[in-house]
Every structure is written in C-alpha cells, then in structure tokens.
PDB file of N, CA and C in Angstrom:
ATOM      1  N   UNK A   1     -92.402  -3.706   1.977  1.00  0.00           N
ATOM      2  CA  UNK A   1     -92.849  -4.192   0.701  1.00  0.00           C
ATOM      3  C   UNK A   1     -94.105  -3.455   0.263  1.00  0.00           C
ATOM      4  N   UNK A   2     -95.104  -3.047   1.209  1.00  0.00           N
ATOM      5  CA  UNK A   2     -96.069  -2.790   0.594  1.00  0.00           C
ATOM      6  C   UNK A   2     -95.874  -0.794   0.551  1.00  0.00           C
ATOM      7  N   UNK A   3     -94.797  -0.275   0.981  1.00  0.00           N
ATOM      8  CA  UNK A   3     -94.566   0.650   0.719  1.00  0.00           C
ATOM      9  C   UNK A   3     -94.021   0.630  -0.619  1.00  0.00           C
ATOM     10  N   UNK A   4     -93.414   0.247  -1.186  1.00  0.00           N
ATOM     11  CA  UNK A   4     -92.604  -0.113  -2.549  1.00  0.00           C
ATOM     12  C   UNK A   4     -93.896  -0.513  -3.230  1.00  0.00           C
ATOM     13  N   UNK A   5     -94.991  -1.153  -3.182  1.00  0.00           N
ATOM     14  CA  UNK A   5     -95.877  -1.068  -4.116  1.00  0.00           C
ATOM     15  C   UNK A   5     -97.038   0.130  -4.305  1.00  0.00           C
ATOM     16  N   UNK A   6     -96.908   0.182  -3.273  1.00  0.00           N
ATOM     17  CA  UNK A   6     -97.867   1.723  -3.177  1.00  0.00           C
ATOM     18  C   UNK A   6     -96.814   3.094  -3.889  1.00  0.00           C
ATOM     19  N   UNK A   7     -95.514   3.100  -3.626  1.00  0.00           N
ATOM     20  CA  UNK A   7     -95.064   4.294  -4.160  1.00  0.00           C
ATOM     21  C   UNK A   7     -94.471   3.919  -6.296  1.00  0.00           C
ATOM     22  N   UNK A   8     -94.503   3.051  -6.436  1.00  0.00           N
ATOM     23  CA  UNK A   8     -94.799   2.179  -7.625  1.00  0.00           C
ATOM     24  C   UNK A   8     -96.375   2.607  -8.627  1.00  0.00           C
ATOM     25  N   UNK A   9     -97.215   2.196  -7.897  1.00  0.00           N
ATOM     26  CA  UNK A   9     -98.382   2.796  -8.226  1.00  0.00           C
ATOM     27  C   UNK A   9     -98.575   4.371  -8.095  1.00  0.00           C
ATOM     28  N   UNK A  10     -98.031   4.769  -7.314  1.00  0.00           N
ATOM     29  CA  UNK A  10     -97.955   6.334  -7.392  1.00  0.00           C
ATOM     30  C   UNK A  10     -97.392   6.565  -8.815  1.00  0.00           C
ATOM     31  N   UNK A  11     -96.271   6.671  -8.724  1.00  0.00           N
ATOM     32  CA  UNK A  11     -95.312   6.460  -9.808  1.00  0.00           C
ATOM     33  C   UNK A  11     -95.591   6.445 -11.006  1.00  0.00           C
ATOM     34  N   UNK A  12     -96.153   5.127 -11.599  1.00  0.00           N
ATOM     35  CA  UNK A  12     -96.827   5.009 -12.630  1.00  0.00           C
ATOM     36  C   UNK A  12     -98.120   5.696 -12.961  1.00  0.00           C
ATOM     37  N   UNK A  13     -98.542   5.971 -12.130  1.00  0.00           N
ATOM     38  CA  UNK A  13    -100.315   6.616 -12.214  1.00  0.00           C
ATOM     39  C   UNK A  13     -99.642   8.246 -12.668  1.00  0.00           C
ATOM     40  N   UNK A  14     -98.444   8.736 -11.992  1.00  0.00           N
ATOM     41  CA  UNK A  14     -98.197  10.141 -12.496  1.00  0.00           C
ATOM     42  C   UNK A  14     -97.385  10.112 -13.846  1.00  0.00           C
ATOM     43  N   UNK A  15     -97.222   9.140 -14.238  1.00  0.00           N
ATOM     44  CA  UNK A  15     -96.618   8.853 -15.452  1.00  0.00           C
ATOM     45  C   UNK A  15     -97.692   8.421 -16.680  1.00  0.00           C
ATOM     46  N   UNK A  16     -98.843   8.332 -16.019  1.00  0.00           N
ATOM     47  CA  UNK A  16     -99.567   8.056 -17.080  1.00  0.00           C
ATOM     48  C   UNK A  16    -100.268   9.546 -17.225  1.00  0.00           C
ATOM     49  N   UNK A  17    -100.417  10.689 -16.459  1.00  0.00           N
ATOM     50  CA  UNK A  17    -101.056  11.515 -16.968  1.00  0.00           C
ATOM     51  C   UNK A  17    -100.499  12.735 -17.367  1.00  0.00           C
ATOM     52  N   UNK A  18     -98.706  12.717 -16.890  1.00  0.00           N
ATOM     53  CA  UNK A  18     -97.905  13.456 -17.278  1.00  0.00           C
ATOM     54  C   UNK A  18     -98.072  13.697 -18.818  1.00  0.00           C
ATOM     55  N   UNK A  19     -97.859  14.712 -19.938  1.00  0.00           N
ATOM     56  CA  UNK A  19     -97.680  14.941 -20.861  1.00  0.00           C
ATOM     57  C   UNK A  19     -96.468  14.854 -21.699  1.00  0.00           C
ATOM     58  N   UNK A  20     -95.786  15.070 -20.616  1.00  0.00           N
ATOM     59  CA  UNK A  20     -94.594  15.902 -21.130  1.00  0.00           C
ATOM     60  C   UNK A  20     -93.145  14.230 -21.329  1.00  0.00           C
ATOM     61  N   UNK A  21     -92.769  14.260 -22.530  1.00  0.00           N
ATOM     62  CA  UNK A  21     -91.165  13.151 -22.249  1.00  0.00           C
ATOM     63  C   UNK A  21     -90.960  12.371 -21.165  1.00  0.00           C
ATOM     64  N   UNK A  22     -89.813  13.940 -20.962  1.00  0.00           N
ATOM     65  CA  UNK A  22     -88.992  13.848 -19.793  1.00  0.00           C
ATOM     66  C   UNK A  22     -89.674  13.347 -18.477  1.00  0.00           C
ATOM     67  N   UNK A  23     -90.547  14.045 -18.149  1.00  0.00           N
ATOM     68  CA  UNK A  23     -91.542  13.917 -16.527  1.00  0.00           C
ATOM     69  C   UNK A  23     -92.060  12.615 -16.901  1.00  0.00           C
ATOM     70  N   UNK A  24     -92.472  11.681 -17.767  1.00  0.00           N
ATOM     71  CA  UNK A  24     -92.598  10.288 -17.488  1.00  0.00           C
ATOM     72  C   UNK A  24     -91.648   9.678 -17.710  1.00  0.00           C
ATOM     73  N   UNK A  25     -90.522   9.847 -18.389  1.00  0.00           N
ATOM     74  CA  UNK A  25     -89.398   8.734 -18.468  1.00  0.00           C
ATOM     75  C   UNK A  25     -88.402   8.923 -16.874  1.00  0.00           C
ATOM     76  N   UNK A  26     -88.705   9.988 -16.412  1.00  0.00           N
ATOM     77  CA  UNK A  26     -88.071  10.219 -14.886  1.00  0.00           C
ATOM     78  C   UNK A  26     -89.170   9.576 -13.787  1.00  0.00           C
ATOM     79  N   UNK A  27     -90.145   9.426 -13.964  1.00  0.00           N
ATOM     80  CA  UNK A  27     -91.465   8.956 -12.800  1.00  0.00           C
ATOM     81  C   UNK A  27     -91.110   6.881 -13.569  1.00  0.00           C
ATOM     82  N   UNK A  28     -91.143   6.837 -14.936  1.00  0.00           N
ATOM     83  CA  UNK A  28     -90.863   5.478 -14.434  1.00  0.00           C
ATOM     84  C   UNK A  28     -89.668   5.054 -14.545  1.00  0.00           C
ATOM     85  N   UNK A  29     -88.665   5.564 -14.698  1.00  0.00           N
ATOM     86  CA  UNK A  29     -86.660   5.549 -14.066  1.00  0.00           C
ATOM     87  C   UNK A  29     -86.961   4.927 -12.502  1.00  0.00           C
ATOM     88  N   UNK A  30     -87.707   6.176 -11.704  1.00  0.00           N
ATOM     89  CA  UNK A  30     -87.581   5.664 -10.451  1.00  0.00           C
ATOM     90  C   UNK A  30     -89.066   4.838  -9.848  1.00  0.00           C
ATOM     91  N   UNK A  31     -89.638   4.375 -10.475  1.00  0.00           N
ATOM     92  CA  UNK A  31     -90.376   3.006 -10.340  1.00  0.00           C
ATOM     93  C   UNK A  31     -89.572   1.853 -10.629  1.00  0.00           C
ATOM     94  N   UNK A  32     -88.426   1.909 -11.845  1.00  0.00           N
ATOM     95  CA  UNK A  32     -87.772   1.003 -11.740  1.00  0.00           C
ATOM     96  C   UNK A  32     -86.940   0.685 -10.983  1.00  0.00           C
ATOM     97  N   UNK A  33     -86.324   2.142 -10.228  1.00  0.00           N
ATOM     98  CA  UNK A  33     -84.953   2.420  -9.399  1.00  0.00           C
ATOM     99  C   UNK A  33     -85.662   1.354  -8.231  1.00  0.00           C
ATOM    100  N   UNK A  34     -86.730   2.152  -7.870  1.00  0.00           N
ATOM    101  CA  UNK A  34     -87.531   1.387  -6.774  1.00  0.00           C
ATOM    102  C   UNK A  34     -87.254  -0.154  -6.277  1.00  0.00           C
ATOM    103  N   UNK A  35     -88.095  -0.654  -7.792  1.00  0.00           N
ATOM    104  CA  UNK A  35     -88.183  -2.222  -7.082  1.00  0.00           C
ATOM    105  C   UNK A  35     -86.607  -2.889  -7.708  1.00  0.00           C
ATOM    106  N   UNK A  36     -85.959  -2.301  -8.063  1.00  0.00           N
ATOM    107  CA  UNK A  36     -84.036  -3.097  -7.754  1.00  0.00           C
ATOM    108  C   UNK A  36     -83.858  -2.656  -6.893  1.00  0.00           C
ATOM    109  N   UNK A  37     -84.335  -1.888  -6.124  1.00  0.00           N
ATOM    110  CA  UNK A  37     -83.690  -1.585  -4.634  1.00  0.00           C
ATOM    111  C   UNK A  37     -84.478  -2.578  -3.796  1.00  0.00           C
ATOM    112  N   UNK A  38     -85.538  -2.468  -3.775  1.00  0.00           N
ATOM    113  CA  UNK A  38     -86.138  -3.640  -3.263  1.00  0.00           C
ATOM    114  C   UNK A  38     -85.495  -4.984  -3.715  1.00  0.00           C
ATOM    115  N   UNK A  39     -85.595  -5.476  -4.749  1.00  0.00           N
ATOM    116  CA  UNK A  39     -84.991  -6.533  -5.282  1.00  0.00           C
ATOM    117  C   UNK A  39     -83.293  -6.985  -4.431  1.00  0.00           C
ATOM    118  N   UNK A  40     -82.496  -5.964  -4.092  1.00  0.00           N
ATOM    119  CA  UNK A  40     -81.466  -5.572  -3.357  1.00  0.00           C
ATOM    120  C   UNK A  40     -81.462  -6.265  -1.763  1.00  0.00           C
ATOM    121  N   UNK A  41     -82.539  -5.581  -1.666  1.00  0.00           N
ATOM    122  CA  UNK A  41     -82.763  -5.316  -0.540  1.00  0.00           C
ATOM    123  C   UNK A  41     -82.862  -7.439   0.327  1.00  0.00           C
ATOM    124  N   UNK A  42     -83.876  -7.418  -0.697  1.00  0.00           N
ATOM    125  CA  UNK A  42     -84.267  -9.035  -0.719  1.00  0.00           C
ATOM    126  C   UNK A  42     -83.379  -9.717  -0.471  1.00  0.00           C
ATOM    127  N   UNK A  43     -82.107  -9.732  -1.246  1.00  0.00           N
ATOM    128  CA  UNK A  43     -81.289 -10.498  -2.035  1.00  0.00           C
ATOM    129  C   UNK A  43     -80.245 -10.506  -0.224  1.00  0.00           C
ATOM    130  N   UNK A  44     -80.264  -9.039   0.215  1.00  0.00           N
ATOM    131  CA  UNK A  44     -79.487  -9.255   1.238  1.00  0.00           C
ATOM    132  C   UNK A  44     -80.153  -9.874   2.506  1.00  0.00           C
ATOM    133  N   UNK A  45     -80.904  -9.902   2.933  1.00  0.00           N
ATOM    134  CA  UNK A  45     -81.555 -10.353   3.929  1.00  0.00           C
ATOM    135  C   UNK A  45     -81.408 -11.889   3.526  1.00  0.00           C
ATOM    136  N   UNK A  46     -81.667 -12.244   2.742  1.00  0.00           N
ATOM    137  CA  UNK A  46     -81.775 -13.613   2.038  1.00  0.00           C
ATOM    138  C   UNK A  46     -80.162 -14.660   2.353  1.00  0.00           C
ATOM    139  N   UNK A  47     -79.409 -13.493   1.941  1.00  0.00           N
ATOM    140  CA  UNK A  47     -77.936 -14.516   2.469  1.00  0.00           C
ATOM    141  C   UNK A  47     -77.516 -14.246   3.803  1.00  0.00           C
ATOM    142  N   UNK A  48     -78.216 -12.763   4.631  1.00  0.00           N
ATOM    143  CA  UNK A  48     -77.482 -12.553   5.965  1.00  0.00           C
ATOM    144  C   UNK A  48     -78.729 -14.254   6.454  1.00  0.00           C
ATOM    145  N   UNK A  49     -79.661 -14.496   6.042  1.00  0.00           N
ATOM    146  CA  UNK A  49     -80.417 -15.821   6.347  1.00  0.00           C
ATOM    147  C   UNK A  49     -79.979 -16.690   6.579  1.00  0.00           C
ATOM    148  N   UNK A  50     -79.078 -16.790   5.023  1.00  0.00           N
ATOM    149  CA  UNK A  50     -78.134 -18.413   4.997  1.00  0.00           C
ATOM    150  C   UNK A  50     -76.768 -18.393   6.105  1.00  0.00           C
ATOM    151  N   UNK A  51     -76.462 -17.588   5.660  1.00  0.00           N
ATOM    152  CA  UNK A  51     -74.894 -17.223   6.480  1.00  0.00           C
ATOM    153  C   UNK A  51     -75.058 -17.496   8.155  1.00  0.00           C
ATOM    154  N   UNK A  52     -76.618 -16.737   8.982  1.00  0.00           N
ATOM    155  CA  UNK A  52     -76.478 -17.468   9.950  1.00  0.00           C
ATOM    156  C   UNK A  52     -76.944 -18.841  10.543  1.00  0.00           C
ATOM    157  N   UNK A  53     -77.674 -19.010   9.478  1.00  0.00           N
ATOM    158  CA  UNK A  53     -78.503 -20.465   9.807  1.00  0.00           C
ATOM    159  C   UNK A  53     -77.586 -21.914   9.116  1.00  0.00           C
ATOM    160  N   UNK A  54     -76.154 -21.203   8.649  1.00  0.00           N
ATOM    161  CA  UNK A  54     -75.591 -22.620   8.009  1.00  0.00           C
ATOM    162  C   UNK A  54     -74.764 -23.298   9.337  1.00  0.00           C
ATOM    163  N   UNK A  55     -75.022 -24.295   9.489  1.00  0.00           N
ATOM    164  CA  UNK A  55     -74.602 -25.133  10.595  1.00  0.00           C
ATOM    165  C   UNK A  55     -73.256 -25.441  10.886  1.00  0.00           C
ATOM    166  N   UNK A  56     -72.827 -25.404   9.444  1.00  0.00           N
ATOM    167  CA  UNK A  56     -71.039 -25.264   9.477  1.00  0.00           C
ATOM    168  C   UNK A  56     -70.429 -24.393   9.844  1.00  0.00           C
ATOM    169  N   UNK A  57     -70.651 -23.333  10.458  1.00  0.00           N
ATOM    170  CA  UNK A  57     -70.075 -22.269  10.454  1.00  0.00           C
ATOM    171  C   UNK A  57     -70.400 -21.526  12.110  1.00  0.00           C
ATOM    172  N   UNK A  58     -71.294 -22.320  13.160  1.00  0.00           N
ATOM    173  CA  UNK A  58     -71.690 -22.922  14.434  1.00  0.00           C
ATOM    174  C   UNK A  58     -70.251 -23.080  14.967  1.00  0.00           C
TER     175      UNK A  58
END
C-alpha cells in the first residue's frame, strides 16, 4: 500500500511539471491504472477472507 502511494505521488508530481499533453495524460492514466489495481487487489484478498473464514463451508 504504501508503495502505491508513493509511486502515485511520483506520478502526479511528474505530471505536474511535464509540459507537454500527452506526457501528463500518460503519467496520470497510470496513477489511475495504479490505484484500480490496488483497488483489485483489495477486493481479492477481501473474499479469499470470506471464502475461508465462512463456517459453512468447514
């Protein structure tokens, strides 16, 4: 997690001094790519959670 916020802040910080379009709409593409992968990432850990901790299934 705190890699995903640190490369986020990278990200954006080179997007703010970029000039150019393209080179910031690609630096924050993958700040966004970023945290849905994270977001992803969450989402799975979260049900491999439920799936083994549901008692019915014991």
């Amino acid at each position: 997690m705190a890699e995903q916020t640190w490369a986020a802040q990278q990200l954006f910080a080179l997007a703010a001094k970029t000039p150019q379009f393209k080179e910031r709409a690609l630096y924050l593409a993958l700040a966004e790519l970023s945290e849905e992968q994270q977001r992803r990432i969450q989402l799975a850990q979260d049900e491999l959670d439920g799936r083994t901790w549901n008692p019915s299934r014991w």
